[in-house]
PDB file of N, CA and C in Angstrom:
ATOM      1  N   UNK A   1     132.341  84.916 157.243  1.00  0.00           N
ATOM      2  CA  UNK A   1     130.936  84.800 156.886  1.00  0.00           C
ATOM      3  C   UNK A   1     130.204  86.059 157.347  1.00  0.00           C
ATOM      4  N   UNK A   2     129.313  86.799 156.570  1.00  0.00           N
ATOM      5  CA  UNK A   2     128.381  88.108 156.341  1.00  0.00           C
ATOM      6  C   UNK A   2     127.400  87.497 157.702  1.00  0.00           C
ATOM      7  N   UNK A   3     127.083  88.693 158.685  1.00  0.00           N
ATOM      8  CA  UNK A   3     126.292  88.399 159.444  1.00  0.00           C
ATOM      9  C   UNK A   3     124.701  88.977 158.873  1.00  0.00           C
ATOM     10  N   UNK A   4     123.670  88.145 159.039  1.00  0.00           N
ATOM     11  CA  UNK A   4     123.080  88.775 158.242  1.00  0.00           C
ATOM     12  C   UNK A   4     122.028  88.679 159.689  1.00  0.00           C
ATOM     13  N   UNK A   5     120.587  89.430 159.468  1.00  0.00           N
ATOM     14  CA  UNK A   5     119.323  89.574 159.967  1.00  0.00           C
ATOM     15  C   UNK A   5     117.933  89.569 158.537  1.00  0.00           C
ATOM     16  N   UNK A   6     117.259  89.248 159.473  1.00  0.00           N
ATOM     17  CA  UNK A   6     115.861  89.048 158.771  1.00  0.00           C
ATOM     18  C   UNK A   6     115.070  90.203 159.059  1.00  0.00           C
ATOM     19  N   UNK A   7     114.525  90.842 157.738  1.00  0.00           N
ATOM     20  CA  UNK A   7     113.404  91.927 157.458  1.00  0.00           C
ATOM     21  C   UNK A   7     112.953  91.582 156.572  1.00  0.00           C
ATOM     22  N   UNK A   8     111.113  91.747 157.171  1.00  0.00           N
ATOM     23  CA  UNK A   8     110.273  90.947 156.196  1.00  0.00           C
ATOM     24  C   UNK A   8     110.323  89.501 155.420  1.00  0.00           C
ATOM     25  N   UNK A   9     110.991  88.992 156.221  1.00  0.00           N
ATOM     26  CA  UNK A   9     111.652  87.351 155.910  1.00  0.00           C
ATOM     27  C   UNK A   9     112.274  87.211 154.585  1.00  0.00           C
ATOM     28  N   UNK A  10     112.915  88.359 154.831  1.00  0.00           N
ATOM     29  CA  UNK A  10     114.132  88.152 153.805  1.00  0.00           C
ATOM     30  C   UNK A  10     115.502  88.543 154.532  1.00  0.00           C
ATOM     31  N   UNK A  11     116.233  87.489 154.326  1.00  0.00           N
ATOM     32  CA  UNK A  11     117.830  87.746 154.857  1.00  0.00           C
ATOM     33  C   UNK A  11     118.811  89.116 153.822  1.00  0.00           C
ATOM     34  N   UNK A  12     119.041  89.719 154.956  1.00  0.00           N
ATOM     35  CA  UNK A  12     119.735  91.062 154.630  1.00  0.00           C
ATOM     36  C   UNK A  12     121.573  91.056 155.250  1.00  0.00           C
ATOM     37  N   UNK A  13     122.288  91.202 154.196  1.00  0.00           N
ATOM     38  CA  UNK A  13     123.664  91.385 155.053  1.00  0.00           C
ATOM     39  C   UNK A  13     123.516  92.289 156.209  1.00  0.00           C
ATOM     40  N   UNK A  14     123.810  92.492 157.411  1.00  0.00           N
ATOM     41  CA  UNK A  14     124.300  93.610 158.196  1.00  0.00           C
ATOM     42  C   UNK A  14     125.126  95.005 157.158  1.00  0.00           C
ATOM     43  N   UNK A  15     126.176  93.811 157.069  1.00  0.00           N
ATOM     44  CA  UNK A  15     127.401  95.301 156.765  1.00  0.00           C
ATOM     45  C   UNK A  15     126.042  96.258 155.343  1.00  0.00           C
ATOM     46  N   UNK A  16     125.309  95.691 154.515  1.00  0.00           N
ATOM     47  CA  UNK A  16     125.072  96.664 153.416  1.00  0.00           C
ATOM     48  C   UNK A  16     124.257  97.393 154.158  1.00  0.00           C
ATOM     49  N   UNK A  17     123.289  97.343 155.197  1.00  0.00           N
ATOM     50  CA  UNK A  17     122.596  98.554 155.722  1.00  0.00           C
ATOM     51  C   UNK A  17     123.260  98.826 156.939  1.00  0.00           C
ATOM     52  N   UNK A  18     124.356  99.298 157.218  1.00  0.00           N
ATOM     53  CA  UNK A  18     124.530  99.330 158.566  1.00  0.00           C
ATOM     54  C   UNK A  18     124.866 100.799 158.564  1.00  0.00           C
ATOM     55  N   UNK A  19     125.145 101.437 157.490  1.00  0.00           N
ATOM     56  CA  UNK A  19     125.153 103.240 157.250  1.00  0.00           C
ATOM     57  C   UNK A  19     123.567 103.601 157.223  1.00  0.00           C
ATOM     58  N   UNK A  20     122.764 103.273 157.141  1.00  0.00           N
ATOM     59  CA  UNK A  20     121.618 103.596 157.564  1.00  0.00           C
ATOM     60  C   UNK A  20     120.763 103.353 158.205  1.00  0.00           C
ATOM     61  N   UNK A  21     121.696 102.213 158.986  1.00  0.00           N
ATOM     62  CA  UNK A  21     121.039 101.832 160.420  1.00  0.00           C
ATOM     63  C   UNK A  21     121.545 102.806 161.462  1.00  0.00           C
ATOM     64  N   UNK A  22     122.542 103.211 161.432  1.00  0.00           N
ATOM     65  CA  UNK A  22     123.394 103.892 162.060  1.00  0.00           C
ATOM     66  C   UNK A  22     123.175 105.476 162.017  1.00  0.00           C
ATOM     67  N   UNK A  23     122.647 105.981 160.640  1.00  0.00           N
ATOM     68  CA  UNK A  23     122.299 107.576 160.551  1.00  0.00           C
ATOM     69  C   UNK A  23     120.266 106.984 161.132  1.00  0.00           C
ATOM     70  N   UNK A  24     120.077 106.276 161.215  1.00  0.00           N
ATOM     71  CA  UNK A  24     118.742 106.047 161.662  1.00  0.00           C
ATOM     72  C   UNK A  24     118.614 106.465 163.191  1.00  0.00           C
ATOM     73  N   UNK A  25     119.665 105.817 163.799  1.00  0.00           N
ATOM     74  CA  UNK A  25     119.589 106.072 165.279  1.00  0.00           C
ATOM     75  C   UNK A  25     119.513 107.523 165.779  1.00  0.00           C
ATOM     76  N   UNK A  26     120.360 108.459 164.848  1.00  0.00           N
ATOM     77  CA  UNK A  26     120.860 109.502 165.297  1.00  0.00           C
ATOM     78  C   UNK A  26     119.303 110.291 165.149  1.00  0.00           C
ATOM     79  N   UNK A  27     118.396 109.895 164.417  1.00  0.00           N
ATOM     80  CA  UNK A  27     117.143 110.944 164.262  1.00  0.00           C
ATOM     81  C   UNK A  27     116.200 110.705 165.171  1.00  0.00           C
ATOM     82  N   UNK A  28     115.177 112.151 164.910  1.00  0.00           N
ATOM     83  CA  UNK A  28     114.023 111.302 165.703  1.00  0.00           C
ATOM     84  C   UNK A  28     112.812 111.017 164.795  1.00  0.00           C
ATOM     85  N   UNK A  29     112.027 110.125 164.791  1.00  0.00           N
ATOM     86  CA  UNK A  29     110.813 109.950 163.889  1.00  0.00           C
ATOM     87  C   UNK A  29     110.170 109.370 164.675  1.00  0.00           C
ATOM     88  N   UNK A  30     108.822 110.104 163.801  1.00  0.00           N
ATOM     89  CA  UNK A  30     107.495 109.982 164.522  1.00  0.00           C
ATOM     90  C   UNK A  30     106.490 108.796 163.418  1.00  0.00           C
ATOM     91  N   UNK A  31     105.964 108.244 163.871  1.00  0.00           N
ATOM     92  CA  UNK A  31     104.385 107.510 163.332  1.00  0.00           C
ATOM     93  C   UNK A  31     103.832 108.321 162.780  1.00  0.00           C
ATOM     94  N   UNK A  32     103.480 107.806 161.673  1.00  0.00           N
ATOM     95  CA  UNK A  32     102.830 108.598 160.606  1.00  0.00           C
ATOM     96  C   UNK A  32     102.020 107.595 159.617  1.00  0.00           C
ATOM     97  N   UNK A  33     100.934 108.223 159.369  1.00  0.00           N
ATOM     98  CA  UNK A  33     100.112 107.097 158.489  1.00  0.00           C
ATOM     99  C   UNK A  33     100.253 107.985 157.249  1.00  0.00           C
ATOM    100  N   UNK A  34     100.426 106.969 156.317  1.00  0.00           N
ATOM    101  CA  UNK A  34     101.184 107.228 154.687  1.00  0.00           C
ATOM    102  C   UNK A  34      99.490 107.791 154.276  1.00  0.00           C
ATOM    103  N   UNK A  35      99.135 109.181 153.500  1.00  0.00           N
ATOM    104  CA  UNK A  35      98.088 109.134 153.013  1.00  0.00           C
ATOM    105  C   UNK A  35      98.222 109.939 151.698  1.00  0.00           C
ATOM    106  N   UNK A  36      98.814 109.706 151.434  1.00  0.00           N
ATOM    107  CA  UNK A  36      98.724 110.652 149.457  1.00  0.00           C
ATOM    108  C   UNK A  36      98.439 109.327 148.717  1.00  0.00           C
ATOM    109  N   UNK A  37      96.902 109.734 147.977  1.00  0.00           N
ATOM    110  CA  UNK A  37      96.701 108.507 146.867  1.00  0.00           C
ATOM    111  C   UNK A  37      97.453 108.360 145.950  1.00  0.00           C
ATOM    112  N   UNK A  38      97.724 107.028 145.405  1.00  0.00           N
ATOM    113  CA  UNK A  38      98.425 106.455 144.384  1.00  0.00           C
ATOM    114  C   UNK A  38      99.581 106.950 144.275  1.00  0.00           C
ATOM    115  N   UNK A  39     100.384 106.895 145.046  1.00  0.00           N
ATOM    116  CA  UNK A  39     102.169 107.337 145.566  1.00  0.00           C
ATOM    117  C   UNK A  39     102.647 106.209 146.912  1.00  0.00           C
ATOM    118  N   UNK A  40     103.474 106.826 146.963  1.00  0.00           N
ATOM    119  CA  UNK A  40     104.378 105.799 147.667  1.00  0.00           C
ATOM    120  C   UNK A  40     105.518 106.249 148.018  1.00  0.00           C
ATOM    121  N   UNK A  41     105.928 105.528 149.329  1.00  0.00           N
ATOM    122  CA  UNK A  41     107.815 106.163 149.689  1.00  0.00           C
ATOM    123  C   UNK A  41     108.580 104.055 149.891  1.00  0.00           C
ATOM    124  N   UNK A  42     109.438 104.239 149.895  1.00  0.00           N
ATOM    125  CA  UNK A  42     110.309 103.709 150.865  1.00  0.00           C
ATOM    126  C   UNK A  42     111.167 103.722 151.715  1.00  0.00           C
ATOM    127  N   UNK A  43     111.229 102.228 152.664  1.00  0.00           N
ATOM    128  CA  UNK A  43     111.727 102.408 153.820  1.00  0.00           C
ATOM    129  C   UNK A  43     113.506 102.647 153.490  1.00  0.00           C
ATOM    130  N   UNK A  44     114.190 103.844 154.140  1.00  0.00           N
ATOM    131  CA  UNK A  44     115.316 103.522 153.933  1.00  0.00           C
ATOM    132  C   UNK A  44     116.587 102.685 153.940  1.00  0.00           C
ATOM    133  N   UNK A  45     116.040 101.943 155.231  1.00  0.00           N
ATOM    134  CA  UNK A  45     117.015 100.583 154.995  1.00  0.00           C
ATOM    135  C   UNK A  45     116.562  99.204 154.133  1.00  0.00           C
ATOM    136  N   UNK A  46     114.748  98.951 154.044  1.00  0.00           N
ATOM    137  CA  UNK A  46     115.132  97.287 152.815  1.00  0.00           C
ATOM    138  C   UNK A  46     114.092  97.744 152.135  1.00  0.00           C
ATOM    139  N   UNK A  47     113.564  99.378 151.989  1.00  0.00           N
ATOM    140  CA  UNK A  47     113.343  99.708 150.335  1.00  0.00           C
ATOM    141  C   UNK A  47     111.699  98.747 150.256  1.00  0.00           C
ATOM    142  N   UNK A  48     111.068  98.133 151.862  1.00  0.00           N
ATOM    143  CA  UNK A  48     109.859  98.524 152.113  1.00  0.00           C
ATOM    144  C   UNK A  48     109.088  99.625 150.990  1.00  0.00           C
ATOM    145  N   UNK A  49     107.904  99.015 150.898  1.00  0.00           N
ATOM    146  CA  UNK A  49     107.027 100.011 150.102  1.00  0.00           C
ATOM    147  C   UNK A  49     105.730 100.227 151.117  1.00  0.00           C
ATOM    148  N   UNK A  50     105.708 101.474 151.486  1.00  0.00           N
ATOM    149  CA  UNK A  50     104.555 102.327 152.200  1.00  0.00           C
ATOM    150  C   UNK A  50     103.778 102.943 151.526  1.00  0.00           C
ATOM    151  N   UNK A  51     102.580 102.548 151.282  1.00  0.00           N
ATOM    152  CA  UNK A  51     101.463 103.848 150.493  1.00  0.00           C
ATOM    153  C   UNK A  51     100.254 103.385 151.580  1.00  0.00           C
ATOM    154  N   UNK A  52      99.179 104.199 150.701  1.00  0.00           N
ATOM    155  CA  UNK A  52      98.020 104.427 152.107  1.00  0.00           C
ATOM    156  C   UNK A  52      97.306 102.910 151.132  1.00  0.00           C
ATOM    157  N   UNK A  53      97.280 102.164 152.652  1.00  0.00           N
ATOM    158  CA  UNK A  53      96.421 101.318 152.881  1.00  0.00           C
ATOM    159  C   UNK A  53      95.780 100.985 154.598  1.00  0.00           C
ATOM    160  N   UNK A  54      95.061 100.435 154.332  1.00  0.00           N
ATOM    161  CA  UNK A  54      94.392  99.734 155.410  1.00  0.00           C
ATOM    162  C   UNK A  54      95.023  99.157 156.291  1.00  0.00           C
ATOM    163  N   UNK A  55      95.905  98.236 155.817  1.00  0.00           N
ATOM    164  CA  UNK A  55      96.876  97.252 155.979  1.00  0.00           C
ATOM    165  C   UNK A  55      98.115  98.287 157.508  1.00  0.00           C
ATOM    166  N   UNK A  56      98.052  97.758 158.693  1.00  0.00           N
ATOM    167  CA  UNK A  56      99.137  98.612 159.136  1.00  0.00           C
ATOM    168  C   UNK A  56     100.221  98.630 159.019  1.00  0.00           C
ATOM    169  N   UNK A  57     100.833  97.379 158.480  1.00  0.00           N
ATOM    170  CA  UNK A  57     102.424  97.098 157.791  1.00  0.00           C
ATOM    171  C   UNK A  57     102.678  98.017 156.866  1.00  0.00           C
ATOM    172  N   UNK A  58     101.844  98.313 155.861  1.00  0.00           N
ATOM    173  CA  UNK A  58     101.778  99.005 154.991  1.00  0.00           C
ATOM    174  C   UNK A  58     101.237 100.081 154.890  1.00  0.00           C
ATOM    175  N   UNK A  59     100.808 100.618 155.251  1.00  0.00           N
ATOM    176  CA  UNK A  59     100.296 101.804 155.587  1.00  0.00           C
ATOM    177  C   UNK A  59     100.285 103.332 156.782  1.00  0.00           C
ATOM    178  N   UNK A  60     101.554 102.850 157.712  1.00  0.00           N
ATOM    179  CA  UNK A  60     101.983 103.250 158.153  1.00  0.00           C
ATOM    180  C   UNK A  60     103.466 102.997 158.291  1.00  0.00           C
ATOM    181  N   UNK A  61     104.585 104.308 158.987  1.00  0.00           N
ATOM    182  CA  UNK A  61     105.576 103.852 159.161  1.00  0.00           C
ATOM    183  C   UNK A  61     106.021 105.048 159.721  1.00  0.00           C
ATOM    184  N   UNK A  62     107.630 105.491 160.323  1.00  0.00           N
ATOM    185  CA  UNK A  62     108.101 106.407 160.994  1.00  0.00           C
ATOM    186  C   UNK A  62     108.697 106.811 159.994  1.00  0.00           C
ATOM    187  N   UNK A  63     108.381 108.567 160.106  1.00  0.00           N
ATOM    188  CA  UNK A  63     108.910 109.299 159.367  1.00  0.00           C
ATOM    189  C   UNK A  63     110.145 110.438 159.923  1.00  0.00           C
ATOM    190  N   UNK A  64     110.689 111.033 159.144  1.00  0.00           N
ATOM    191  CA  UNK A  64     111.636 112.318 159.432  1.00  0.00           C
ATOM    192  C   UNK A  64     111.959 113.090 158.159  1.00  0.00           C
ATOM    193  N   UNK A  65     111.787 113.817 158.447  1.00  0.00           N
ATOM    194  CA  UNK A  65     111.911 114.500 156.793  1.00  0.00           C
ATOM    195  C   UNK A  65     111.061 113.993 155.859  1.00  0.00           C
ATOM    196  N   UNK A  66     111.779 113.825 154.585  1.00  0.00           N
ATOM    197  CA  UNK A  66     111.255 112.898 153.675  1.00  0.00           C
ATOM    198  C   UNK A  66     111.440 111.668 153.555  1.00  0.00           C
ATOM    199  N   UNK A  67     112.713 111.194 154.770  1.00  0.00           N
ATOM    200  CA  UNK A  67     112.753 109.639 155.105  1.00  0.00           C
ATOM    201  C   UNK A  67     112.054 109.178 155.786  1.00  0.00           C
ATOM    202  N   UNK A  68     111.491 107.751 155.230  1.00  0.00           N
ATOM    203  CA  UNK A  68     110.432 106.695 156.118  1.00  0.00           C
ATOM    204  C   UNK A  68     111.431 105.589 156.254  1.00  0.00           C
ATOM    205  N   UNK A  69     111.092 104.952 157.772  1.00  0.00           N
ATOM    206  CA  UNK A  69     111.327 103.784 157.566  1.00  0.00           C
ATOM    207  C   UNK A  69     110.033 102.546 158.368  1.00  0.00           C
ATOM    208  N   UNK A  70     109.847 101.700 157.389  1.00  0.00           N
ATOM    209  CA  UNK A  70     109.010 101.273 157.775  1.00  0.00           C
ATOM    210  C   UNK A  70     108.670 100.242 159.447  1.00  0.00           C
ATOM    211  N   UNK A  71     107.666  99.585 159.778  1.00  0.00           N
ATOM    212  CA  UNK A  71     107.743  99.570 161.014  1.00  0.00           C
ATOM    213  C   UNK A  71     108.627  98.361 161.600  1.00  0.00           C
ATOM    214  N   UNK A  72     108.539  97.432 160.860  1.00  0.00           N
ATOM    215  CA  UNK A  72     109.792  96.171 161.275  1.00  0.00           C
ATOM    216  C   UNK A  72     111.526  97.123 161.457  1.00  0.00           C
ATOM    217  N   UNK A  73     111.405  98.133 160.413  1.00  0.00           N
ATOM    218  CA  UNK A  73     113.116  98.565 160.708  1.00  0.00           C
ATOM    219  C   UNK A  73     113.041  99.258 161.766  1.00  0.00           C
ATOM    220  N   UNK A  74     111.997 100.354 161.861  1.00  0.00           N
ATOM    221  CA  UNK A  74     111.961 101.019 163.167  1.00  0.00           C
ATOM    222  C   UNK A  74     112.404 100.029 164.447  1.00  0.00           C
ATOM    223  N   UNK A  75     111.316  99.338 164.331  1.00  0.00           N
ATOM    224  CA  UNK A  75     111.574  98.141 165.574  1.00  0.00           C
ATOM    225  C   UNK A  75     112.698  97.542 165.595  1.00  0.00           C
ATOM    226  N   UNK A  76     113.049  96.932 165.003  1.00  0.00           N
ATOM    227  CA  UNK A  76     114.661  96.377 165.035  1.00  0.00           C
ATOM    228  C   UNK A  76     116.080  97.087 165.199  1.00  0.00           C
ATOM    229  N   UNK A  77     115.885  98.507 164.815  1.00  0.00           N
ATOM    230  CA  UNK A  77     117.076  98.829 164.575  1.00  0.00           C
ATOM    231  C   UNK A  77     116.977 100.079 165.429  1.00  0.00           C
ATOM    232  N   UNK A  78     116.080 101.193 165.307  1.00  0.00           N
ATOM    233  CA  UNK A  78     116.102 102.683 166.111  1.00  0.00           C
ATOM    234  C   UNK A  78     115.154 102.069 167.389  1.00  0.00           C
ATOM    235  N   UNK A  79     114.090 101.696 167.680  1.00  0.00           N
ATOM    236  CA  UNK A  79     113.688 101.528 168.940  1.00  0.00           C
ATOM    237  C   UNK A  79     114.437 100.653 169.787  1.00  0.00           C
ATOM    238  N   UNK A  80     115.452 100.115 169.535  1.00  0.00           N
ATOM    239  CA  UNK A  80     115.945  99.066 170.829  1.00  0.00           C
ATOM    240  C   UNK A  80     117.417  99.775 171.445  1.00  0.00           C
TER     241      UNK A  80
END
């Protein structure tokens, strides 16, 4: 049986993000508030959608490069 975890209350296998849970750790990223109008990124591991809002779930997230990941993955996976 697939071990799975919850992001954004949706159940996610482990094994399908665990290559980018894993190149996640190795970086460093900083907080960043998403601000280019009417665009958008996603988070690299569950594909989270970040654009500029109000909202801090959404509207912020840790960046590196041109990868974001948003703040539930940060928390779960690179900060612990």
């Amino acid at each position: 049986m697939a071990k799975t975890v919850e992001i954004h209350d949706q159940a996610w296998n482990v094994e399908d993000i665990q290559r980018e849970v894993d190149w996640s750790k190795q970086q460093t990223w900083n907080l960043t508030e998403f601000t280019v109008e009417n665009d958008h990124e996603h988070c690299l591991i569950c594909y989270w959608t970040i654009f500029k809002s109000p909202d801090v779930e959404s509207g912020k997230g840790y960046k590196f490069n041109n990868n974001w990941l948003c703040l539930e993955c940060y928390g779960k996976f690179v900060a612990t």
